[in-house]
Structures are given as C-alpha cells and as structure tokens.
PDB file of N, CA and C in Angstrom:
ATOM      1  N   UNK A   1      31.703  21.228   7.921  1.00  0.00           N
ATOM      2  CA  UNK A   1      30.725  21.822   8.809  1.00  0.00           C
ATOM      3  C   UNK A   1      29.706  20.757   9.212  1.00  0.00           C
ATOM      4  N   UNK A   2      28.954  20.722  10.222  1.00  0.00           N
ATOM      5  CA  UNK A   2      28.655  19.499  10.958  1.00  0.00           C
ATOM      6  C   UNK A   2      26.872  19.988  10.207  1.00  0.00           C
ATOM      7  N   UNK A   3      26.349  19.107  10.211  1.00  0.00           N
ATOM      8  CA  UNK A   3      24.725  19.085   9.800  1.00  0.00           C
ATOM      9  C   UNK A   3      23.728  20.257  10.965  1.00  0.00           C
ATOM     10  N   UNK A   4      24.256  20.009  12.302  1.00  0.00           N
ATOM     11  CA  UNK A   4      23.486  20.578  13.359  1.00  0.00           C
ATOM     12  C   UNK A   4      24.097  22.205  13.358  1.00  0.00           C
ATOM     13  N   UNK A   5      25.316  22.265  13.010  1.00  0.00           N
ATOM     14  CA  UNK A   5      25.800  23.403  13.128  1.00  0.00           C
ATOM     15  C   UNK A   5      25.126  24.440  11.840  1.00  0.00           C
ATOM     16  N   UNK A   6      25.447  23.776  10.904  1.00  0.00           N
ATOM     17  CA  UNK A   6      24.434  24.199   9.655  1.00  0.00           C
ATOM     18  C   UNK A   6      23.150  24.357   9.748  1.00  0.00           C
ATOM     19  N   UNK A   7      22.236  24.038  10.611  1.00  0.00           N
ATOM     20  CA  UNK A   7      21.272  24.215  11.182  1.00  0.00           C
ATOM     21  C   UNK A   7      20.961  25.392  11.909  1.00  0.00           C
ATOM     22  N   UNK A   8      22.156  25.230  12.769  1.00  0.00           N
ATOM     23  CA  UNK A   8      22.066  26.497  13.858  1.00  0.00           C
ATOM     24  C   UNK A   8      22.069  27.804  13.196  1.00  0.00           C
ATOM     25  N   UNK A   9      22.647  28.057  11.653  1.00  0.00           N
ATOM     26  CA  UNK A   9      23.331  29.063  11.198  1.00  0.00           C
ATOM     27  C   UNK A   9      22.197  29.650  10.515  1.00  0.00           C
ATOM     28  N   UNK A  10      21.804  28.167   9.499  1.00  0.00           N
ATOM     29  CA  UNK A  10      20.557  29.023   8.621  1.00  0.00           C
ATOM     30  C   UNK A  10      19.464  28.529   8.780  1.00  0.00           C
ATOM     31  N   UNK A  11      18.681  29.079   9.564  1.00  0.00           N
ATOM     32  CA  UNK A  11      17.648  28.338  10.653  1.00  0.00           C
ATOM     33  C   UNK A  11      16.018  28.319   9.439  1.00  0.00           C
ATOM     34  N   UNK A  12      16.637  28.529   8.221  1.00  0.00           N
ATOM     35  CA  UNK A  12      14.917  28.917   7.208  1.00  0.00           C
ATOM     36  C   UNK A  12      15.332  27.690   6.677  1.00  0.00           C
ATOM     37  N   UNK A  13      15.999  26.441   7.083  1.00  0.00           N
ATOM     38  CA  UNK A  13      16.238  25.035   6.624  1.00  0.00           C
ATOM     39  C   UNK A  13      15.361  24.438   7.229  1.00  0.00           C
ATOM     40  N   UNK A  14      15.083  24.528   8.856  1.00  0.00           N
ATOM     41  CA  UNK A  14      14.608  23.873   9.680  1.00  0.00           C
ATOM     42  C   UNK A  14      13.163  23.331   9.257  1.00  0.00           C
ATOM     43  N   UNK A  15      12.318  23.982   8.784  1.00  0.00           N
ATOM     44  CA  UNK A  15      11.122  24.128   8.108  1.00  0.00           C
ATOM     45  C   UNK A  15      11.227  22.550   7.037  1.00  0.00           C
ATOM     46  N   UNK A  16      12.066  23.456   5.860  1.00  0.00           N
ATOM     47  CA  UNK A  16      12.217  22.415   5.135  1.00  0.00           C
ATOM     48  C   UNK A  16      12.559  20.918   5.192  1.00  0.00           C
ATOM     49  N   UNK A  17      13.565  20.824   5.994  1.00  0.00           N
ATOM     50  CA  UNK A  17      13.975  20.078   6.409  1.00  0.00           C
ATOM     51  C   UNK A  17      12.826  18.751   7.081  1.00  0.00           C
ATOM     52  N   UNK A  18      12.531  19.557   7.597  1.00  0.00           N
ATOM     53  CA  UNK A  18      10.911  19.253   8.666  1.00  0.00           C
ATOM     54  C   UNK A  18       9.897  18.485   7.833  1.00  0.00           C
ATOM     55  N   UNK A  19       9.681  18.980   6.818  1.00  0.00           N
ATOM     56  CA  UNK A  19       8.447  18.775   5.538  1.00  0.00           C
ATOM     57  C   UNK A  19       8.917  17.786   4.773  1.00  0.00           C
ATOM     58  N   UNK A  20      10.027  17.985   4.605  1.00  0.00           N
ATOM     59  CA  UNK A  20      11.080  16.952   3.507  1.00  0.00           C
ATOM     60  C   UNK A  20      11.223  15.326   4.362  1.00  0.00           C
ATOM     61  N   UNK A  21      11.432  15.329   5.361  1.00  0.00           N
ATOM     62  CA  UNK A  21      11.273  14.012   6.293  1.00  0.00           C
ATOM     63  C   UNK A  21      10.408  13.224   6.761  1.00  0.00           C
ATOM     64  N   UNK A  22       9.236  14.349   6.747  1.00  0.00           N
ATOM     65  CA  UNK A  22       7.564  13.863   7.021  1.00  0.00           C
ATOM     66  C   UNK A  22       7.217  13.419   5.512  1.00  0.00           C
ATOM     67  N   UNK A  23       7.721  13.907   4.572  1.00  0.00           N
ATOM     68  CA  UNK A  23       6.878  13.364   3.234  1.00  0.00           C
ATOM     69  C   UNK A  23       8.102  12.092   3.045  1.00  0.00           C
ATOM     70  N   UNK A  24       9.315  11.607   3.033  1.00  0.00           N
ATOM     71  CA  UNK A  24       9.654  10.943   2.891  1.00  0.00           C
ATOM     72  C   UNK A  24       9.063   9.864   3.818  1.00  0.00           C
ATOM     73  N   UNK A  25       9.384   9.839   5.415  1.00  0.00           N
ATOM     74  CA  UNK A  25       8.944   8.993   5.948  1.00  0.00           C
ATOM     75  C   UNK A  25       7.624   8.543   5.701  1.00  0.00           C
ATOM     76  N   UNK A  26       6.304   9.174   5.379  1.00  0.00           N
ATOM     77  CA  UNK A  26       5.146   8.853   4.594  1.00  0.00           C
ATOM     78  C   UNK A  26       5.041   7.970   3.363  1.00  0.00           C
ATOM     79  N   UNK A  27       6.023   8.212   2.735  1.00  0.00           N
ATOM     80  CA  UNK A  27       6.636   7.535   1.318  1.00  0.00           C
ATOM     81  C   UNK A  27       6.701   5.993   2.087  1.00  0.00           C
ATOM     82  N   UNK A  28       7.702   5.923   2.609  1.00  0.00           N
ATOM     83  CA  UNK A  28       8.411   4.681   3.377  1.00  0.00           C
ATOM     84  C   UNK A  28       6.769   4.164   4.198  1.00  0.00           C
ATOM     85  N   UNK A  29       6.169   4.375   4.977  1.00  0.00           N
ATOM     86  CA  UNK A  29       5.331   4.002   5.391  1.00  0.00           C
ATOM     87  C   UNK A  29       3.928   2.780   4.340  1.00  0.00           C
ATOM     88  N   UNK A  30       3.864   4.510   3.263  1.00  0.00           N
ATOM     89  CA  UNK A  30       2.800   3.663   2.695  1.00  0.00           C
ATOM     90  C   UNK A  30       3.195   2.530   1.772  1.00  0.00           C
ATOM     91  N   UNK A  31       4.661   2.386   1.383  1.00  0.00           N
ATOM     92  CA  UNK A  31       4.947   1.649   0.578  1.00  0.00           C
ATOM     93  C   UNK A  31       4.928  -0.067   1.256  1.00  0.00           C
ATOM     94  N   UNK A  32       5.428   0.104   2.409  1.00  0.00           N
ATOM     95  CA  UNK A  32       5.237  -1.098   4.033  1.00  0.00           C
ATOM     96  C   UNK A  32       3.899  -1.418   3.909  1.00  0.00           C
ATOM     97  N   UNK A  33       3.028  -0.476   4.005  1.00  0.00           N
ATOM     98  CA  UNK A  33       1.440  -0.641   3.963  1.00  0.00           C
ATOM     99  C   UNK A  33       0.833  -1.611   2.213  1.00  0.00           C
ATOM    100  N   UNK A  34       1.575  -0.903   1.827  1.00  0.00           N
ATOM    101  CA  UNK A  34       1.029  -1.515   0.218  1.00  0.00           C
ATOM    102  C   UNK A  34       1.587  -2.927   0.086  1.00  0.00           C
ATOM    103  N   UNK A  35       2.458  -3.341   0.796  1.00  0.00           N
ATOM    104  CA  UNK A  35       3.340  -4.450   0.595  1.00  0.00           C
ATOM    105  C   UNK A  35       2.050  -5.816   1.466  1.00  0.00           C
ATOM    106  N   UNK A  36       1.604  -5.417   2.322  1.00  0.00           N
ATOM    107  CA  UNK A  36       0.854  -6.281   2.751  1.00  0.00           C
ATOM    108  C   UNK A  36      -0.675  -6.680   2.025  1.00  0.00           C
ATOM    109  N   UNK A  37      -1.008  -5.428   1.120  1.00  0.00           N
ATOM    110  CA  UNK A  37      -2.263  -6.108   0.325  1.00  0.00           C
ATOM    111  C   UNK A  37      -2.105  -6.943  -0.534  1.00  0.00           C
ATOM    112  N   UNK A  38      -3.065  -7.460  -0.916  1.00  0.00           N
ATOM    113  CA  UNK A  38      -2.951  -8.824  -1.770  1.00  0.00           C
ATOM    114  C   UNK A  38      -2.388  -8.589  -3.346  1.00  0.00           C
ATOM    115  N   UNK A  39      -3.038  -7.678  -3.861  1.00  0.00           N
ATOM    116  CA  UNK A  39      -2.653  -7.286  -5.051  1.00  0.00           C
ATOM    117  C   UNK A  39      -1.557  -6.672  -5.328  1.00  0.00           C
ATOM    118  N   UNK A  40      -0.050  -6.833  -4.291  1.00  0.00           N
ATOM    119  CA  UNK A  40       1.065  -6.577  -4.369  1.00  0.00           C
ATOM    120  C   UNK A  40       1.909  -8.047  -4.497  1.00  0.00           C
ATOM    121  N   UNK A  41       2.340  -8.036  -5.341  1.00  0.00           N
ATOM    122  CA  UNK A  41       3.165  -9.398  -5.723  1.00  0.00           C
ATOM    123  C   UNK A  41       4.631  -9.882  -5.147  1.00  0.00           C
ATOM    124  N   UNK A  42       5.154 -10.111  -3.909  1.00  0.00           N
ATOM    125  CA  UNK A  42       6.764  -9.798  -3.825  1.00  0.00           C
ATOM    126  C   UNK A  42       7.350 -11.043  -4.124  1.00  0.00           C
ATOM    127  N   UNK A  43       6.971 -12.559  -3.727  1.00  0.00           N
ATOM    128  CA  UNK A  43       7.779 -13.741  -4.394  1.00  0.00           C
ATOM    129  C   UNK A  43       6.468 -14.148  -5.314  1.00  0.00           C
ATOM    130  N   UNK A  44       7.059 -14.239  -6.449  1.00  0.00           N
ATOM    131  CA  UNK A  44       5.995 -15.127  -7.313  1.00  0.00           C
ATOM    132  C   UNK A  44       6.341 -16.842  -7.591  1.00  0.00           C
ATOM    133  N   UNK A  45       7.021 -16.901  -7.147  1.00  0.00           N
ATOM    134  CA  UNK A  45       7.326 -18.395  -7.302  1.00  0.00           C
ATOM    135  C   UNK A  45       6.325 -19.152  -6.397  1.00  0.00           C
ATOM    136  N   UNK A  46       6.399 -18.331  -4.954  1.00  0.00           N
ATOM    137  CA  UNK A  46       5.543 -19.228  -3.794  1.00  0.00           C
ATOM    138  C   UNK A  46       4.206 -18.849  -3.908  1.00  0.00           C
ATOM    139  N   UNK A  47       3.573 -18.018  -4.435  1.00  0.00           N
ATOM    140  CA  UNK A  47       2.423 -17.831  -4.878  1.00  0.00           C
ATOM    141  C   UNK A  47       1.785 -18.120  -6.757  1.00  0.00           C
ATOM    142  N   UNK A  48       1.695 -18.177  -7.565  1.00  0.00           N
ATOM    143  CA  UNK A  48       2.015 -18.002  -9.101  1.00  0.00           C
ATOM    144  C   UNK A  48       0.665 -17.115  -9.647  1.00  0.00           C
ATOM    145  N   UNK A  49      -0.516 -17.652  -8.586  1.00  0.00           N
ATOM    146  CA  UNK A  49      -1.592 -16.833  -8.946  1.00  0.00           C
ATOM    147  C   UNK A  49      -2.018 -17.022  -7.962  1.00  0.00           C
ATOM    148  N   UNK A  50      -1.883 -15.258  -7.930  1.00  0.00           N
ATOM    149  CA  UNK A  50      -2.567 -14.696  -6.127  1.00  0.00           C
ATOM    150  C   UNK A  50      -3.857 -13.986  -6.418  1.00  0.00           C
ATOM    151  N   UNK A  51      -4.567 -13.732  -7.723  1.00  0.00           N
ATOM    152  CA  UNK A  51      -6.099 -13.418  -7.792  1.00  0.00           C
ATOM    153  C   UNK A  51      -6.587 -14.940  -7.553  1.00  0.00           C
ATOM    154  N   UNK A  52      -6.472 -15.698  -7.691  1.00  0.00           N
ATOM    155  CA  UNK A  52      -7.279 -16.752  -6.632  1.00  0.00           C
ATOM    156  C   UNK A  52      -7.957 -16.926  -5.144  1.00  0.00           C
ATOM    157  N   UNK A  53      -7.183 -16.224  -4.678  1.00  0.00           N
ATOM    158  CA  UNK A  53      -6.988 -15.471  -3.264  1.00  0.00           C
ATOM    159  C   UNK A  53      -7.637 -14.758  -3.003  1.00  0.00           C
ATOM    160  N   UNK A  54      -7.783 -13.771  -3.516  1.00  0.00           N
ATOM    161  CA  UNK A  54      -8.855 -12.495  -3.226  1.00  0.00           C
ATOM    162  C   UNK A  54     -10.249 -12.722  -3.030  1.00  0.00           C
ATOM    163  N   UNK A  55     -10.737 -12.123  -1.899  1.00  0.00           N
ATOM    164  CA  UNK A  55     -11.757 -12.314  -1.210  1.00  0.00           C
ATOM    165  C   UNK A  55     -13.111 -11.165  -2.353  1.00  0.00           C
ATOM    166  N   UNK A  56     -14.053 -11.622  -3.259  1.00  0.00           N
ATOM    167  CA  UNK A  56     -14.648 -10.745  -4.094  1.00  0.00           C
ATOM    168  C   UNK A  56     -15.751 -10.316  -2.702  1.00  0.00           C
ATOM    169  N   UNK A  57     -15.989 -10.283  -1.796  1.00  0.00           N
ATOM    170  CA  UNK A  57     -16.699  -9.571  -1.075  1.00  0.00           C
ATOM    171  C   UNK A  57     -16.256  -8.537  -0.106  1.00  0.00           C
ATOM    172  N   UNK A  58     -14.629  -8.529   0.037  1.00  0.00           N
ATOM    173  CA  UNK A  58     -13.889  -7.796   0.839  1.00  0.00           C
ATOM    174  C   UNK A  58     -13.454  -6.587   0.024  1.00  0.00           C
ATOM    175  N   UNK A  59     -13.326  -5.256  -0.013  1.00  0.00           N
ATOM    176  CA  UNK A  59     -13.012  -4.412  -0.854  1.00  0.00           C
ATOM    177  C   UNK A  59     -11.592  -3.978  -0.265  1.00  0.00           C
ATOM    178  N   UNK A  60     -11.065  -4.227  -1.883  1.00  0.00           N
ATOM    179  CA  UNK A  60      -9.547  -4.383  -2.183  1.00  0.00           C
ATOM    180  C   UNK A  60      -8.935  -2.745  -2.037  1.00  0.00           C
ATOM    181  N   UNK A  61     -10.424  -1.610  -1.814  1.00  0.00           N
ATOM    182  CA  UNK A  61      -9.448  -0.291  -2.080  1.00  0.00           C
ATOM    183  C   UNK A  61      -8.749  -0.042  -0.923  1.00  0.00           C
ATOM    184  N   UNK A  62      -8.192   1.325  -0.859  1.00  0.00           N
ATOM    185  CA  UNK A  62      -7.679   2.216   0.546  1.00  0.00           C
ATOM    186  C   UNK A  62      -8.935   2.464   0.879  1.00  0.00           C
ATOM    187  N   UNK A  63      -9.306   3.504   0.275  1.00  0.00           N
ATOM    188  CA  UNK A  63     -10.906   4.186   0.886  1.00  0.00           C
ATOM    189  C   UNK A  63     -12.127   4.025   0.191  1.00  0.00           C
ATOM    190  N   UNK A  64     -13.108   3.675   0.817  1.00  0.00           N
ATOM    191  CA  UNK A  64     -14.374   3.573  -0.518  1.00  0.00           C
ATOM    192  C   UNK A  64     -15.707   3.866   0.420  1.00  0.00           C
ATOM    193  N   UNK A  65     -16.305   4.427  -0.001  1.00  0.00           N
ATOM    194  CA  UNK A  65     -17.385   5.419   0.169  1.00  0.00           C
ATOM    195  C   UNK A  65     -18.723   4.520   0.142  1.00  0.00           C
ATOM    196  N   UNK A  66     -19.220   4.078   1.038  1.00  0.00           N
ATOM    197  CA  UNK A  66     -20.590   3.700   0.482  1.00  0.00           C
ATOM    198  C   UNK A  66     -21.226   2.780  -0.583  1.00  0.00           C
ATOM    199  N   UNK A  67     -19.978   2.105  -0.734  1.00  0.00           N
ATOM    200  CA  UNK A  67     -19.649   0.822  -1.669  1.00  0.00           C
ATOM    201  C   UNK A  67     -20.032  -0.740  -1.602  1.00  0.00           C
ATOM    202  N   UNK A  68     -21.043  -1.032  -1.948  1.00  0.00           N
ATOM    203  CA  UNK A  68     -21.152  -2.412  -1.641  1.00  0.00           C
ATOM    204  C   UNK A  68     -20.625  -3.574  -2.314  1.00  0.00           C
ATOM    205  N   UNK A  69     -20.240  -4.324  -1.648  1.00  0.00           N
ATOM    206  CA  UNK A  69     -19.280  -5.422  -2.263  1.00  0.00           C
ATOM    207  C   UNK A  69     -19.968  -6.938  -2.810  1.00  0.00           C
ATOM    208  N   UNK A  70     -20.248  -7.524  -3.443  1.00  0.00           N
ATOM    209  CA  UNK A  70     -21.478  -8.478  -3.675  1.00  0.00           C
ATOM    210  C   UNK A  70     -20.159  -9.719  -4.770  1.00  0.00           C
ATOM    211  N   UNK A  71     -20.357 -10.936  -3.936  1.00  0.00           N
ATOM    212  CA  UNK A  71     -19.494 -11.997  -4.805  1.00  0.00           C
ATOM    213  C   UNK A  71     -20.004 -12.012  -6.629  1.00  0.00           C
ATOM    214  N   UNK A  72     -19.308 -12.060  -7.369  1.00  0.00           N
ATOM    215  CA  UNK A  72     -19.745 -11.963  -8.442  1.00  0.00           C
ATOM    216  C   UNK A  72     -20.053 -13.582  -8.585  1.00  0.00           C
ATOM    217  N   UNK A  73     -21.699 -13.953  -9.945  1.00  0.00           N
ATOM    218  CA  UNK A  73     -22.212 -14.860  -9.802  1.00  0.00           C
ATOM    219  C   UNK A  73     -21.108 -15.987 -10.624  1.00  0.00           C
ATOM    220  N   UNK A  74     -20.987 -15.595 -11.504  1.00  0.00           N
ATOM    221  CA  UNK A  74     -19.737 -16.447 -12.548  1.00  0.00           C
ATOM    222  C   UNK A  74     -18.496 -16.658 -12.378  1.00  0.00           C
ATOM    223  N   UNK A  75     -18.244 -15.680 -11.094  1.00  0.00           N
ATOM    224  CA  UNK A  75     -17.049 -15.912 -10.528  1.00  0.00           C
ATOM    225  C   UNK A  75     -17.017 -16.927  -9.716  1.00  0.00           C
ATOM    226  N   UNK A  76     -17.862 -17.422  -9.110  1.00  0.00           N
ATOM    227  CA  UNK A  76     -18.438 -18.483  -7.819  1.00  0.00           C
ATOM    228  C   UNK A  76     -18.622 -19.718  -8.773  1.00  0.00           C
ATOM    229  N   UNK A  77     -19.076 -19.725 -10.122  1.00  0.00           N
ATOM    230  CA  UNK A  77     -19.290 -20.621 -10.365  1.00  0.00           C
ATOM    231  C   UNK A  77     -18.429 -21.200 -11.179  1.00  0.00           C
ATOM    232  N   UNK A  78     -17.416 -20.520 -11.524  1.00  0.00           N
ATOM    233  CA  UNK A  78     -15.962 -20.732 -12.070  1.00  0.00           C
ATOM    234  C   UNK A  78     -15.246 -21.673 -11.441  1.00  0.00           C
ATOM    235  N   UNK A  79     -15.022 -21.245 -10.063  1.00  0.00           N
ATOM    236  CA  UNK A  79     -14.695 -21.790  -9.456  1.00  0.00           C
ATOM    237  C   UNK A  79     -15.205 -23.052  -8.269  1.00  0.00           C
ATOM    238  N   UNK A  80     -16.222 -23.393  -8.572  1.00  0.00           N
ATOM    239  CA  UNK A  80     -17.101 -24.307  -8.185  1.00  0.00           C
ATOM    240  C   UNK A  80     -16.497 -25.593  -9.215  1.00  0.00           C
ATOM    241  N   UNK A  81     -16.564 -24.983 -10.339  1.00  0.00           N
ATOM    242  CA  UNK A  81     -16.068 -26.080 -11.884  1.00  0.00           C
ATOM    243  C   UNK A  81     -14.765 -26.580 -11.741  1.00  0.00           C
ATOM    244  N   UNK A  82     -13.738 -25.498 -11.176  1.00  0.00           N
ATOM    245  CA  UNK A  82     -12.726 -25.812 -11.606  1.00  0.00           C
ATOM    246  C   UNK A  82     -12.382 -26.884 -10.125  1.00  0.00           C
ATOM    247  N   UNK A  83     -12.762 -27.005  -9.227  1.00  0.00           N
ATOM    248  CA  UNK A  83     -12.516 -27.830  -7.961  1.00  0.00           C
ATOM    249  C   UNK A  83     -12.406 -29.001  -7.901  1.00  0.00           C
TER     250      UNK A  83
END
C-alpha cells in the first residue's frame, strides 16, 4: 500500500504525521545550529583547545535575560603571562 494512499484512508494520521516532522525537522535544525557555537567540538586535532577562543565578553548562551557580560580580571591576566 503506497504511503499517500494510506493517508487518504486514515486521515487521523495526517495530524500526527504533521507534528512528528515539525519536531523532527526542529531536532535536525537545532543540532546544525549547535554545531556552529564554539563550545561544540567537531575536529579536535585542528583545534586542541578551543576555550582559548572564547570571547569572555560575548555570551555563550541561546537566551539570556538582562545579563551582563564583564571580561574576567585573572582571566586577562593569565593570558597576558602566558604570551
């Protein structure tokens, strides 16, 4: 029996069907999305340490509320030393 025809027959799929594709494709989306922040690791060879990288004044979340971001002082000067 063909997928569309099965469709046609028991039409209280359509719904589901519907919901089930939007939450997958969402799945697939945010995982694309997560792949580009920094704190996602995909070759570690060409990077070895990617918290070096990270910007401490840029906020690393999805969403943040009213959050201020301020370089930490020992962190700056860590890396001032190690240069």
């Amino acid at each position: 029996m063909n997928f569309f025809q099965l469709m046609k027959k028991k039409k209280e799929l359509i719904p589901l069907i519907v919901f089930v594709s939007i939450a997958g494709g969402g799945g697939v989306l945010m995982s694309l999305y997560s792949l580009g922040k920094s704190d996602v690791i995909v070759n570690r060879h060409r990077n070895p340490e990617p918290w070096e990288n990270v910007n401490p004044s840029q906020p690393q979340k999805l969403f943040s509320i009213n959050q201020k971001w301020e370089p930490v002082e020992e962190l700056e000067t860590v890396k001032q030393l190690t240069k």
